[in-house]
N, C-alpha and C. Protein backbone atom coordinates (compact mmCIF):
# COMPACT_ATOMS: atom_id res chain seq x y z
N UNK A 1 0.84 -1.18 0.00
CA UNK A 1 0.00 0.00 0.00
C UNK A 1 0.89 1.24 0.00
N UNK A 2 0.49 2.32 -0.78
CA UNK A 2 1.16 3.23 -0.77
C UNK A 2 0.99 4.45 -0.05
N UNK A 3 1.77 4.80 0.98
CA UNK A 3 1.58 5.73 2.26
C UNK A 3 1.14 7.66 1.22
N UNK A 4 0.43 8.00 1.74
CA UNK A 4 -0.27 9.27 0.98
C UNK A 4 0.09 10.06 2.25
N UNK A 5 0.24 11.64 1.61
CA UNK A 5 0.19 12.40 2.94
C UNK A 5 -0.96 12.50 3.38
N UNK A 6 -0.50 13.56 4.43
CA UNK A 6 -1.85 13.80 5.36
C UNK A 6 -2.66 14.78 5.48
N UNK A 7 -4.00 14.63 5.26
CA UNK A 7 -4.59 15.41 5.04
C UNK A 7 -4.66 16.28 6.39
N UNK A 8 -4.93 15.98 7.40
CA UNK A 8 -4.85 16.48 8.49
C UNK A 8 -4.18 16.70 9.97
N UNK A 9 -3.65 17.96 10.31
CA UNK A 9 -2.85 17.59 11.16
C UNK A 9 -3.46 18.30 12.61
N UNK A 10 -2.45 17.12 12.99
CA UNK A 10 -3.46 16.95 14.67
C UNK A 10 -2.77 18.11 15.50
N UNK A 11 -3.21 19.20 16.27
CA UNK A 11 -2.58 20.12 17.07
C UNK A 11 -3.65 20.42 18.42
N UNK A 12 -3.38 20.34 19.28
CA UNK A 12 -4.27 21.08 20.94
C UNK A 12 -2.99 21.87 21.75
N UNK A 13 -3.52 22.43 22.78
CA UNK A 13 -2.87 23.28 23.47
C UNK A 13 -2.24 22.15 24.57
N UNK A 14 -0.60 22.94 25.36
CA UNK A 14 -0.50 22.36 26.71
C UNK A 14 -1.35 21.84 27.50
N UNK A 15 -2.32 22.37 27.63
CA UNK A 15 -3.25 21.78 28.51
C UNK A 15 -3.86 20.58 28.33
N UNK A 16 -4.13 20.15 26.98
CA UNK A 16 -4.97 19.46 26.55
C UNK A 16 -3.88 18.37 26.15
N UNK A 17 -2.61 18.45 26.06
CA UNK A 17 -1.67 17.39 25.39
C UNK A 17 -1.27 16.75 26.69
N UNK A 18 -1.30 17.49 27.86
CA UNK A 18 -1.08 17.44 29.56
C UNK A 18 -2.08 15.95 29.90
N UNK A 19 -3.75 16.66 29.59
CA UNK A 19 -4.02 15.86 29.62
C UNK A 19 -4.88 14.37 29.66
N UNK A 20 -4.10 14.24 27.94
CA UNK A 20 -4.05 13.15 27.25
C UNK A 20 -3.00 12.01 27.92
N UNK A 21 -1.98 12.75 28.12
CA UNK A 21 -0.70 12.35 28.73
C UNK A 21 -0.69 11.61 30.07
N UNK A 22 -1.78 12.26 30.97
CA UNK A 22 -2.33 11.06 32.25
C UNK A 22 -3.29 10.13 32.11
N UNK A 23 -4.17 10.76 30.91
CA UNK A 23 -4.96 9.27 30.67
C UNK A 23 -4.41 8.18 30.19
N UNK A 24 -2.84 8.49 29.65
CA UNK A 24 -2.36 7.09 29.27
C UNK A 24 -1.88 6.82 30.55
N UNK A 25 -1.82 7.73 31.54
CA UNK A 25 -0.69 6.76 32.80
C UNK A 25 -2.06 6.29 33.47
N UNK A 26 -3.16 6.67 33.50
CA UNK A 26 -4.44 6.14 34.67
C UNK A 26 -4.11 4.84 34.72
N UNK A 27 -5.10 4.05 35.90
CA UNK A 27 -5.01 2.70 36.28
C UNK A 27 -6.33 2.47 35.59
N UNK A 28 -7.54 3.27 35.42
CA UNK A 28 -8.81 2.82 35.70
C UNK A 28 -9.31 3.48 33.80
N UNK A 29 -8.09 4.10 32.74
CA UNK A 29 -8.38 3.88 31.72
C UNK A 29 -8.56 2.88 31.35
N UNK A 30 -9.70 2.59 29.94
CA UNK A 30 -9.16 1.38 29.03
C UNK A 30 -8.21 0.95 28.44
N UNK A 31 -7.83 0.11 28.07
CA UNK A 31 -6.64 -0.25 26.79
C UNK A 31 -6.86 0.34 25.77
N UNK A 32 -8.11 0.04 25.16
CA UNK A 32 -8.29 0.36 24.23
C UNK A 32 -7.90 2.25 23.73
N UNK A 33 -8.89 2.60 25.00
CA UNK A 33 -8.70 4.04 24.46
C UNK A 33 -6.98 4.66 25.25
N UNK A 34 -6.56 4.00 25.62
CA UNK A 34 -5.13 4.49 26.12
C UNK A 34 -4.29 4.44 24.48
N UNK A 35 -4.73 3.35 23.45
CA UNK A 35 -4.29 2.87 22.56
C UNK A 35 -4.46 4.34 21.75
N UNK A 36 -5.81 4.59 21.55
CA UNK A 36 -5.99 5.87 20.66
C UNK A 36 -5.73 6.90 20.93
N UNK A 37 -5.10 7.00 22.32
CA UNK A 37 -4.67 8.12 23.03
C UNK A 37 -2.95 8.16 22.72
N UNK A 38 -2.78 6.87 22.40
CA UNK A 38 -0.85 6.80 21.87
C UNK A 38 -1.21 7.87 20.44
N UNK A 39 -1.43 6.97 19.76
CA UNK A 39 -1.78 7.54 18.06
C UNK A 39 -1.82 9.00 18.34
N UNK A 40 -2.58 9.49 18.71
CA UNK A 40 -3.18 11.16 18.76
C UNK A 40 -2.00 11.84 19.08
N UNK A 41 -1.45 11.33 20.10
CA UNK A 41 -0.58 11.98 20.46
C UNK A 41 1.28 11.87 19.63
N UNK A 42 0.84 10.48 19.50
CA UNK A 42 2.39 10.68 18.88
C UNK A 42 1.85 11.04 16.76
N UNK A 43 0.70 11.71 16.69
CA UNK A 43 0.70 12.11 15.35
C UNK A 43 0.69 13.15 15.74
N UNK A 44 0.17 13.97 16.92
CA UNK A 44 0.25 15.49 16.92
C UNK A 44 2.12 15.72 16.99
N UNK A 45 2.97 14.65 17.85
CA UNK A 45 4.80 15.11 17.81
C UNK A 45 5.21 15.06 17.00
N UNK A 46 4.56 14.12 16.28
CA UNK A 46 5.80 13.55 14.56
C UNK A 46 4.77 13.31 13.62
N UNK A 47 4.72 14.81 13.07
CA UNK A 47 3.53 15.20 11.89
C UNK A 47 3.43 14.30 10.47
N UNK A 48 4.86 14.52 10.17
CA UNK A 48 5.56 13.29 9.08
C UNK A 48 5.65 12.00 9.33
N UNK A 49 4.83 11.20 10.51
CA UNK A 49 5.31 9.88 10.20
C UNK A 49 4.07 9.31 9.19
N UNK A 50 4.49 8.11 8.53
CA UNK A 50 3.02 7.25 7.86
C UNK A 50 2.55 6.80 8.75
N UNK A 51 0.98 5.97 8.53
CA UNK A 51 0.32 5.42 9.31
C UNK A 51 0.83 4.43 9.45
N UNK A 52 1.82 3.61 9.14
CA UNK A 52 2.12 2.37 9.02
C UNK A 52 3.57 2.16 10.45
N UNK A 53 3.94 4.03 10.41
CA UNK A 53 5.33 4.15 10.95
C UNK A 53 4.59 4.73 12.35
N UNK A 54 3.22 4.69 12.43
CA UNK A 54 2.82 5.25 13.64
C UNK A 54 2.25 3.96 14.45
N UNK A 55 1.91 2.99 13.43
CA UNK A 55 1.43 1.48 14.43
C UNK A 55 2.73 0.81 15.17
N UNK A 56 3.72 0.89 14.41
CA UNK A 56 5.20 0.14 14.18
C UNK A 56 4.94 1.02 15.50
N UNK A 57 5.08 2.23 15.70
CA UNK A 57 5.78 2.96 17.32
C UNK A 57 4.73 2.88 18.43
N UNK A 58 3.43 2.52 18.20
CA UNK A 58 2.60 2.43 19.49
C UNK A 58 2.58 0.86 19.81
N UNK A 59 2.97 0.08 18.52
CA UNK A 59 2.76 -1.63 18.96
C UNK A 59 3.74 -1.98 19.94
N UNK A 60 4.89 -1.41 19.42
CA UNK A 60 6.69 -1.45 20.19
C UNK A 60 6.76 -0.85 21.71
């Protein structure tokens, strides 16, 4: 499959990247959404990665 750019890029304020950032540390989050909470966040740090180079870094 061939990686396309991106149409959209993900940006929120300190506050809001703050926290995203404890819902991944909670005890009493889900997995699941701790999972979509990796993605969000590591597409808002590293604008340029593919989707393929963003599973590779939340699976690892």
């Amino acid at each position: 499959m061939i990686d396309r750019q991106k149409i959209y890029r993900v940006q929120f304020t300190e506050d809001k990247k703050k926290l995203l950032q404890q819902q991944t540390l909670a005890r009493k989050t889900g997995q699941t959404k701790v999972k979509r909470v990796k993605i969000i966040l590591t597409t808002a740090e590293y604008p340029d990665l593919t989707d393929a180079q963003i599973a590779e870094n939340i699976s690892s």
